[in-house]
Each structure stands twice: as C-alpha cells, then as structure tokens.
Protein backbone atom coordinates (compact mmCIF):
# COMPACT_ATOMS: atom_id res chain seq x y z
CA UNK A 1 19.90 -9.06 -55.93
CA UNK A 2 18.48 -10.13 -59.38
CA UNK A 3 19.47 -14.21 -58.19
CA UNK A 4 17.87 -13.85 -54.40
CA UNK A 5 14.81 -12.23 -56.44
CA UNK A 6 14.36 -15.16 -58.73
CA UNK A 7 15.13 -17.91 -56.20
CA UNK A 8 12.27 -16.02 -54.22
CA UNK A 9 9.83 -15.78 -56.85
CA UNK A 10 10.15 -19.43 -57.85
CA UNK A 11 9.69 -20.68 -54.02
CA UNK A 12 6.30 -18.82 -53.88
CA UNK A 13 5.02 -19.42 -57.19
CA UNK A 14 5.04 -23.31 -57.07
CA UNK A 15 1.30 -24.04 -57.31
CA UNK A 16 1.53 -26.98 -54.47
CA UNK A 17 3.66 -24.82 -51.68
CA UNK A 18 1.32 -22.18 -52.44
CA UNK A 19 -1.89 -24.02 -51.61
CA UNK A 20 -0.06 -25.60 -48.14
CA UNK A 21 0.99 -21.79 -47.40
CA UNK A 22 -1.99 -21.39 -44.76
CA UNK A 23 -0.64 -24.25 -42.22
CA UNK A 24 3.03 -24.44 -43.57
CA UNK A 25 4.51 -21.52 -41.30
CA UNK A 26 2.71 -22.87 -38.13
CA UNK A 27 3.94 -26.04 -38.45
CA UNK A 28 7.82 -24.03 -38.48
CA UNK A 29 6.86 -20.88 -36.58
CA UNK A 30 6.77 -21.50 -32.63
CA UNK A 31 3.77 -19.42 -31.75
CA UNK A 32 2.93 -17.81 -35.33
CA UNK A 33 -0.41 -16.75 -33.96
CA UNK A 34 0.58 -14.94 -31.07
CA UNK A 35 3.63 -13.53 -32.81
CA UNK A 36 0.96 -11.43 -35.05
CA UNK A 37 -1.14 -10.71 -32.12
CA UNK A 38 1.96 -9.15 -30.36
CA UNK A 39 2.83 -7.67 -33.71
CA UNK A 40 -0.50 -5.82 -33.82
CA UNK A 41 -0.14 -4.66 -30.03
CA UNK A 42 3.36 -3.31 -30.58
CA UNK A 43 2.67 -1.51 -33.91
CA UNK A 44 -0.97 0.17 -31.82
CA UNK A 45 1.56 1.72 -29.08
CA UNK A 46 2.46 4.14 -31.62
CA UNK A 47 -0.02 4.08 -34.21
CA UNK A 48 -2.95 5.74 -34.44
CA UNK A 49 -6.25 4.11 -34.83
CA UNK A 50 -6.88 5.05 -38.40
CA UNK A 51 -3.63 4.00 -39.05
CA UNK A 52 -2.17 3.41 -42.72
CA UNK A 53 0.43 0.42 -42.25
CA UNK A 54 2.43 -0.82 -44.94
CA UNK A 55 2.90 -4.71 -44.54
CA UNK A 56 6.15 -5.95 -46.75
CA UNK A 57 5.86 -9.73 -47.75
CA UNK A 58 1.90 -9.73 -47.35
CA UNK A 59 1.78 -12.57 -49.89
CA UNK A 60 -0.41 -15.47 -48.14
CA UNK A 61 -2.43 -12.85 -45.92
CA UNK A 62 -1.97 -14.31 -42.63
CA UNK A 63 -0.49 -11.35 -41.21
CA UNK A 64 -2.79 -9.26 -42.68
CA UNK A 65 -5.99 -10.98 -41.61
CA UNK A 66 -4.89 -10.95 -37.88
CA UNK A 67 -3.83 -7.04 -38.02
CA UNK A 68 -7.09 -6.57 -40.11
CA UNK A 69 -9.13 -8.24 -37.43
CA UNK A 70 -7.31 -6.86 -34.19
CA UNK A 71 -7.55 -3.05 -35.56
CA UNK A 72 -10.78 -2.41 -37.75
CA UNK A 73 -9.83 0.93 -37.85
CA UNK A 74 -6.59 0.40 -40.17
CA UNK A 75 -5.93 0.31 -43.51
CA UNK A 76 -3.32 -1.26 -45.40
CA UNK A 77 -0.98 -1.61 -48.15
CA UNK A 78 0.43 -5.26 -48.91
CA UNK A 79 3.52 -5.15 -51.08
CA UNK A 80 5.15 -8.69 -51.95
CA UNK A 81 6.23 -10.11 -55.72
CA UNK A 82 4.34 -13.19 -55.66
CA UNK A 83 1.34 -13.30 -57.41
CA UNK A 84 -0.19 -16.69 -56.52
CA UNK A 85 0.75 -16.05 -52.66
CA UNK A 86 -1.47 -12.24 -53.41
CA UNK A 87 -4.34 -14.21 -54.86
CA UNK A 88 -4.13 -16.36 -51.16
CA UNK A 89 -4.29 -13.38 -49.65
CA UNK A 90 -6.94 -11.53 -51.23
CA UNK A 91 -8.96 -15.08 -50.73
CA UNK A 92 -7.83 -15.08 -47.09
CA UNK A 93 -8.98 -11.55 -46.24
CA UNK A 94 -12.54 -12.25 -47.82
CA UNK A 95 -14.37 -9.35 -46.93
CA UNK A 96 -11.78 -7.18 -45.29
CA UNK A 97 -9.83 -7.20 -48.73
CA UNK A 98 -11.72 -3.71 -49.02
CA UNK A 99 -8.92 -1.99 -46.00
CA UNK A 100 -6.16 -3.39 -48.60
CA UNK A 101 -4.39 -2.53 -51.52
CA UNK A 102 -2.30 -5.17 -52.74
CA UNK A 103 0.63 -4.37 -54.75
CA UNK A 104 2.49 -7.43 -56.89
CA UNK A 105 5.99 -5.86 -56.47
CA UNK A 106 8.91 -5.31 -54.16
CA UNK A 107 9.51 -2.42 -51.97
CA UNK A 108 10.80 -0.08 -54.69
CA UNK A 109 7.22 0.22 -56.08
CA UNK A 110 5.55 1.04 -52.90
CA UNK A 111 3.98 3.83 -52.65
CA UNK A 112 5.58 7.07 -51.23
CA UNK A 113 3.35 7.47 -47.74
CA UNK A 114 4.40 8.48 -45.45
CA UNK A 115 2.47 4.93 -43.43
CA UNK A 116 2.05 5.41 -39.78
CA UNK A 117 3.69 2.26 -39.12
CA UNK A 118 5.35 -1.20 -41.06
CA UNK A 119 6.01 -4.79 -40.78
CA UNK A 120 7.94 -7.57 -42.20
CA UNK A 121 7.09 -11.03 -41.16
CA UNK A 122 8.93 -14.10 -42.52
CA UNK A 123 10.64 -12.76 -45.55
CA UNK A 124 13.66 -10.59 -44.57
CA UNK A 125 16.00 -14.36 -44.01
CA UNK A 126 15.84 -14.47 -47.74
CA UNK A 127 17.55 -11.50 -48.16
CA UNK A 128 21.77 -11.02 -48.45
CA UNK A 129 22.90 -8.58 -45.94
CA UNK A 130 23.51 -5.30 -47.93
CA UNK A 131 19.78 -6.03 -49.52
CA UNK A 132 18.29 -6.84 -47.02
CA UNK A 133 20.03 -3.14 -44.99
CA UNK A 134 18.75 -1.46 -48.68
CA UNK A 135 15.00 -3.04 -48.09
CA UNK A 136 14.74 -1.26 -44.64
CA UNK A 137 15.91 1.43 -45.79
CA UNK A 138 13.42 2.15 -48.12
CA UNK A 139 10.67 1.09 -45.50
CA UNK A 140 12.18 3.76 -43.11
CA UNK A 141 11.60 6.42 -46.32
CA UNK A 142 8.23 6.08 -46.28
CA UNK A 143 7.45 6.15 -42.69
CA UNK A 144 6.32 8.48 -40.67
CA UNK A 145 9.26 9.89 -38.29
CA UNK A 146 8.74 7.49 -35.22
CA UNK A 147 6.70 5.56 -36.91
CA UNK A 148 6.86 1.65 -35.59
CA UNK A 149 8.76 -1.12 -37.38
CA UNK A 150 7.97 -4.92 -36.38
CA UNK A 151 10.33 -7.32 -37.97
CA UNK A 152 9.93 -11.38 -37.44
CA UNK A 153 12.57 -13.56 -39.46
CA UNK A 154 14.77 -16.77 -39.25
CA UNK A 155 17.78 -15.38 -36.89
CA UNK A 156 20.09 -17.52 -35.23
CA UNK A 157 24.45 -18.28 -34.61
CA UNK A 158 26.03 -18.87 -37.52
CA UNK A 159 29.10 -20.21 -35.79
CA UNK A 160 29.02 -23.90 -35.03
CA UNK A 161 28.42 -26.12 -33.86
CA UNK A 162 25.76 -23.77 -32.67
CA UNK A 163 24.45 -23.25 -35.94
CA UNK A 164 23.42 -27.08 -36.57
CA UNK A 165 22.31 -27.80 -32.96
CA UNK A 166 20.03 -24.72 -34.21
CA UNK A 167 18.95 -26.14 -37.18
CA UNK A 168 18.49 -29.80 -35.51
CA UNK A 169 16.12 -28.20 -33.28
CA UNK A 170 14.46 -26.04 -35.90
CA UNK A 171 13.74 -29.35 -37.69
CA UNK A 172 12.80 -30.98 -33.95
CA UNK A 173 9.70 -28.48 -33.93
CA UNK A 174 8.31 -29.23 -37.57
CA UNK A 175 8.16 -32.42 -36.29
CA UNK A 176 6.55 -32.20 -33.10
CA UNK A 177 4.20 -30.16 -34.43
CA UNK A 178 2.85 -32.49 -37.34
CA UNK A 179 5.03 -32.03 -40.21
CA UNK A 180 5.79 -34.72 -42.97
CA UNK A 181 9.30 -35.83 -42.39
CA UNK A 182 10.29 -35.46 -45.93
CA UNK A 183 8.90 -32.03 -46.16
CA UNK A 184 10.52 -30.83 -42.65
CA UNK A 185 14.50 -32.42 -44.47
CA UNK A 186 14.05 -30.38 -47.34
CA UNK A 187 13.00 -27.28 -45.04
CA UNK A 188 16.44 -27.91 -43.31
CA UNK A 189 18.42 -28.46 -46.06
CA UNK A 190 17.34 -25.24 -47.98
CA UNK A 191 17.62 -23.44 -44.28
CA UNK A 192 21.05 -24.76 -44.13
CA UNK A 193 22.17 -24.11 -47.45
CA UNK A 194 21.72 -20.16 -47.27
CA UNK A 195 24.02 -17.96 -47.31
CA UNK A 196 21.44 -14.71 -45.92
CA UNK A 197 21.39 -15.95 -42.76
CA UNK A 198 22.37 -13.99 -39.90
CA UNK A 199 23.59 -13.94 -35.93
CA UNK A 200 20.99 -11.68 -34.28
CA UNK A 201 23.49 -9.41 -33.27
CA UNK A 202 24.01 -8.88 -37.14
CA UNK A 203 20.07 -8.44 -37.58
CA UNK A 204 20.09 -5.78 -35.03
CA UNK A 205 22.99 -4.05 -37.13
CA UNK A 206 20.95 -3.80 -39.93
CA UNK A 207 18.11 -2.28 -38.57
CA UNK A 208 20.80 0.43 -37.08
CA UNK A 209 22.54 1.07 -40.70
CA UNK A 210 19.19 1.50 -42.14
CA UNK A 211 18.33 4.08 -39.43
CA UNK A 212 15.85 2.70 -37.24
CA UNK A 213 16.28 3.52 -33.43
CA UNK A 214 15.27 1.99 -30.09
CA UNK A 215 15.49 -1.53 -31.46
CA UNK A 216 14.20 -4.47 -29.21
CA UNK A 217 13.74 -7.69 -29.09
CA UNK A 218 10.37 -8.86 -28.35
CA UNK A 219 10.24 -12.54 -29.96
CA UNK A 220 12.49 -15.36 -30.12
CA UNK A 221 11.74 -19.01 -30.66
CA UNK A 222 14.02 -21.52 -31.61
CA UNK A 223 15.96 -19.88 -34.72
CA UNK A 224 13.67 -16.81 -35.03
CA UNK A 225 13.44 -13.50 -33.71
CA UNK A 226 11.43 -10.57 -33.82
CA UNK A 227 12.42 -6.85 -33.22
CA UNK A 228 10.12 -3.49 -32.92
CA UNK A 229 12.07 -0.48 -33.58
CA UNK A 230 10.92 2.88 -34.84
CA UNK A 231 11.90 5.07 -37.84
C-alpha cells in the first residue's frame, strides 16, 4: 500500500500535470462530461435532495463542480491526498467551495457519516486489488444502508492480445481528441506498465467482496467503465 500511495502522491503533486489537470482527463476520458452528469442522475435516484455525498479522489474538482452545479441542494465532503490537486479544486469550485469540506487524506480519515451516497471517479485503477476491495470497504462503512455508489475507472482485458489492441485504442482517442503525441506515449506506457489493472469482471468482484449489491454497469468507453451499486 505504502509504494501505490507514494507513486500516487508524486503523480499529482508535479506542479506542471497539476496545472494541465482541468483538460488532461477529457482529452483521455470518452465523454468525461456526460459521465458526471450521469453520475449525478444515478446518485439523485436514491439520494435525497439535501443529500451529504462523500466524493473519494475529489482532488482537481471537476467532479465536484458538475455534482455541485446539477444538485444545489447537496453538500459534500472531498477526501483525496493531494494537496496541489485540493488547492485546484477549491479554485475550481469558486463560490460553491462553501457546500464542501475538503479533506487532504485518504479514506481512513474520512469522517464517520453515515453520507447518503459516494463516488469515485478516476482514481480506483491506481489501486492493487486487495486495496483497492479495502478502499470500498471503508466507503460502504460510512454509508447509509442503500445508499448509492458510482464508480468510473480504467477497466479493460488483461489477456492479450486484447489488452494492447485496448491500449492502442486508448492511445487512438488522446489523439483524436488533441493530445500531444509525446504526452499521449507516456500516458500508454505508464497505463501499460501497471500492475492494478483489472478485467471488468474482476472490478465487479470487488465491489461484491466489499459488500455492495445490485451492481451495474452504466458506462463504458474504450478501456473504462463505470458501475452504480448500492451499500
């Protein structure tokens, strides 16, 4: 854990990749924007409208913005253990910072709750497999029972050679959509060279050992995928 922790900090503390953090994921993401709006519509079937939501990897604010503007009736609590990507957030949430406690941590320090609902966008691919099962288990602790889970992260066969004609398309996208070459290698390379990734069958396992129910997927493009489930 203490290694995958490190590596993490150091990706999002690099004053350059945190400045490009605002258009890096769309460039990578297929759909980003509507993958947030769907997030806040899924998370709303089951929340209430003064909802307390507890948003894991907030760092950058993205997520948080669109859920912040789609519900004005929510509040929320932004865990992630970035600092610089927190500062991007607090500066991307401008006035709506006020709904949002931001907490420079992991999900060990998060408050108790019990939230009415959670999400984790982007961040859970980092993650080995029995860390990434203990993170959603402690998101399921401090849920409400039923409470709604949305999950969004780089899923796709590990097996090749379906695993590179993934990654070759992965790459294919960055490009399409505007990337710098250079930039959209090194994404592939470091893509490539993890060892957290996961077949979406295995993603779906994880949500069961952690003890989520009624998982679905509602999001898939390219090498990511998106589930809702509930605690």
């Amino acid at each position: 854990m203490a290694d995958a922790n490190q590596a993490f900090l150091t990706m999002f503390s690099d004053p350059e990749r945190v400045a490009a953090y605002t258009q890096g994921p769309r460039l990578f993401v297929p759909g980003l924007d509507a993958l947030h709006r769907m997030t806040a519509i899924l998370l709303a079937e089951r929340a209430p409208a003064d909802a307390h939501v507890l948003v894991l990897g907030a760092g950058g604010g993205l997520e948080l913005r669109a859920f912040a503007d789609a519900r004005p009736g929510w509040r929320f609590t932004g865990v992630d253990p970035a600092g610089p990507m927190l500062d991007l957030a607090r500066d991307m949430l401008g006035a709506e910072a006020a709904r949002v406690d931001l907490i420079e941590s992991y999900i060990d320090d998060a408050p108790a709750g019990p939230f009415d609902a959670a999400t984790c966008l982007l961040t859970l691919h980092f993650l080995p497999r029995d860390e990434r099962v203990r993170t959603l288990r402690e998101m399921r602790r401090r849920m409400r029972p039923g409470a709604p889970l949305v999950v969004a992260h780089s899923s796709f066969p590990q097996d090749e050679p379906a695993r590179t004609r993934w990654l070759d398309r992965y790459a294919a996208f960055a490009l399409a959509s505007g990337a710098d070459a250079e930039q959209v290698e090194q994404a592939r390379a470091a893509v490539s060279a993890s060892l957290a990734m996961l077949p979406p069958a295995e993603d779906e396992a994880c949500l069961a050992e952690a003890g989520f129910v009624a998982a679905e997927l509602f999001y898939t493009g390219f090498t990511w995928r998106g589930w809702t489930a509930q605690a």
